[in-house]
Protein backbone atom coordinates (compact mmCIF):
# COMPACT_ATOMS: atom_id res chain seq x y z
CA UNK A 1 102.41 97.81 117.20
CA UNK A 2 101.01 94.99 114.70
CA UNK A 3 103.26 94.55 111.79
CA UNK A 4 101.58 91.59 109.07
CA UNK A 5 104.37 89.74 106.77
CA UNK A 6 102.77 88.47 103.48
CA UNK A 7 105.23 85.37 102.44
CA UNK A 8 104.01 83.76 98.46
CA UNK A 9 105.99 80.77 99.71
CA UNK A 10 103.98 77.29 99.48
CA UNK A 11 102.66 76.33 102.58
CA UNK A 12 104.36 73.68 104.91
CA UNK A 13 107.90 74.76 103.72
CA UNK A 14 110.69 75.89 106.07
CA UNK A 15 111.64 79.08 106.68
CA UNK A 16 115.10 80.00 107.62
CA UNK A 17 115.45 82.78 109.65
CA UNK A 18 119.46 85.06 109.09
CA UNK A 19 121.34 87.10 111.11
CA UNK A 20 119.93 90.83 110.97
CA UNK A 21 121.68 92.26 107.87
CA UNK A 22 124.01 95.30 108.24
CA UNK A 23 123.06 98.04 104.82
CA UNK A 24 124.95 100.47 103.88
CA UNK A 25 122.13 101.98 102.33
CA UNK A 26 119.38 101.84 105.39
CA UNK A 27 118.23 105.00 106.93
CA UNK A 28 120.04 105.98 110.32
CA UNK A 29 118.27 105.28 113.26
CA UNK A 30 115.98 101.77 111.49
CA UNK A 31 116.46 98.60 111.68
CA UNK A 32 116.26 95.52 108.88
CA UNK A 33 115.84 92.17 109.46
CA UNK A 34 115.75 89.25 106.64
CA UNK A 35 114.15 86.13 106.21
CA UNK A 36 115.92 83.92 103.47
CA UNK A 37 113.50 81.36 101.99
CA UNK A 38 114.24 79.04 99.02
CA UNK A 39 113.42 80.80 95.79
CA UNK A 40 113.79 84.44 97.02
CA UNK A 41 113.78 86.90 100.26
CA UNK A 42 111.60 88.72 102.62
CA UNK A 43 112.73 91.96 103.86
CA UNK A 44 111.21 94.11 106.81
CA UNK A 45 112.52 97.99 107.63
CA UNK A 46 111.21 99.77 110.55
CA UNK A 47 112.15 103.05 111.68
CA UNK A 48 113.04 104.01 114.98
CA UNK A 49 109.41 107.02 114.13
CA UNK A 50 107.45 103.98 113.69
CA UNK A 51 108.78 103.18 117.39
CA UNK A 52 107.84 106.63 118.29
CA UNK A 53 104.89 107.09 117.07
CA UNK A 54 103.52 103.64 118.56
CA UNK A 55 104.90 105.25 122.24
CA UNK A 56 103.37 108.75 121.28
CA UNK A 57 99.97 106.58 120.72
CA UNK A 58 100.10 104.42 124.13
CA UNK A 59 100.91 107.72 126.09
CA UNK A 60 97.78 109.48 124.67
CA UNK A 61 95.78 106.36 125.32
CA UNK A 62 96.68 106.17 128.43
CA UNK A 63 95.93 109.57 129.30
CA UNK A 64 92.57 109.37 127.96
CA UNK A 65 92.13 106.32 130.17
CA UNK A 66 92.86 108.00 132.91
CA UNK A 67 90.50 110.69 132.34
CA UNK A 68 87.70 109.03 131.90
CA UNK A 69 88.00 107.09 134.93
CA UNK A 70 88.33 111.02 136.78
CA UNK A 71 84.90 111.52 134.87
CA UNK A 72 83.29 108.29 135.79
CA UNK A 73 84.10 108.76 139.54
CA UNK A 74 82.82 112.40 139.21
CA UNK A 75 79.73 111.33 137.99
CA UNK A 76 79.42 108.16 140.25
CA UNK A 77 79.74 110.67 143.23
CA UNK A 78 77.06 113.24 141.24
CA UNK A 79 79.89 115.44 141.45
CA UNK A 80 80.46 115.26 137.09
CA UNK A 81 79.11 119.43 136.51
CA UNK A 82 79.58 119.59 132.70
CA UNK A 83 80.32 123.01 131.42
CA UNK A 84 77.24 123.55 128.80
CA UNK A 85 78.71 126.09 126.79
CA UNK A 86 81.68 124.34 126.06
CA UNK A 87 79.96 121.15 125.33
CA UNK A 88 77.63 122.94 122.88
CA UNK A 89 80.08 124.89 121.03
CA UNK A 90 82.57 121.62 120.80
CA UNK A 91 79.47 119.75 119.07
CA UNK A 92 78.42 122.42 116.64
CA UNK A 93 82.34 122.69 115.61
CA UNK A 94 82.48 118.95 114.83
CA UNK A 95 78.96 118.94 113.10
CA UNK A 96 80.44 121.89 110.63
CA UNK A 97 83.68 120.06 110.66
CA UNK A 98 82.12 116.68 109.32
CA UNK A 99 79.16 118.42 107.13
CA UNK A 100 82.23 120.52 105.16
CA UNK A 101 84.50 116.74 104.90
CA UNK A 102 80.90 115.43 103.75
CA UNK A 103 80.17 117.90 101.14
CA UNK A 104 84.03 117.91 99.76
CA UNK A 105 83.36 114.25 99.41
């Protein structure tokens, strides 16, 4: 997960870092953490989704990592038989699924 912080705070200044604040008024399941800095406050709120959603994202990744390297050994062994009919029929349905986002556009 990559989470930026902007900060308007002059550089070279210190930055105290607080305890994690408890709210009464943050969603269940997220967390807050502040940064209190001399003239004013930065606040960051993730949800536990967020968390979720970056898992969801490795698991799929991973999965198509580990299919390709089935394919590449398939076809390294001349063993890779594509199915033609599929493969034709999955590029004509993304061609008419990027020509109609192209012409909306």
């Amino acid at each position: 997960m990559n989470i930026q912080l902007h900060n308007d705070q002059v550089a070279g200044t210190a930055t105290p870092l607080a305890a994690p604040v408890e709210s009464a008024t943050r969603p269940a399941g997220s967390t807050q953490t502040e940064a209190v800095a001399s003239g004013g406050a930065d606040q960051v709120s993730i949800s536990s989704l967020s968390g979720s959603i970056a898992e969801s994202a490795a698991a799929l990744a991973s999965q198509h990592a580990e299919r390709v390297s089935e394919m590449a050994a398939l076809y390294a062994k001349g063993a890779y038989e594509p199915h033609s009919l599929e493969t034709a029929r999955a590029l004509v349905s993304e061609a008419l699924v990027d020509g109609s986002s192209e012409e909306e556009g």
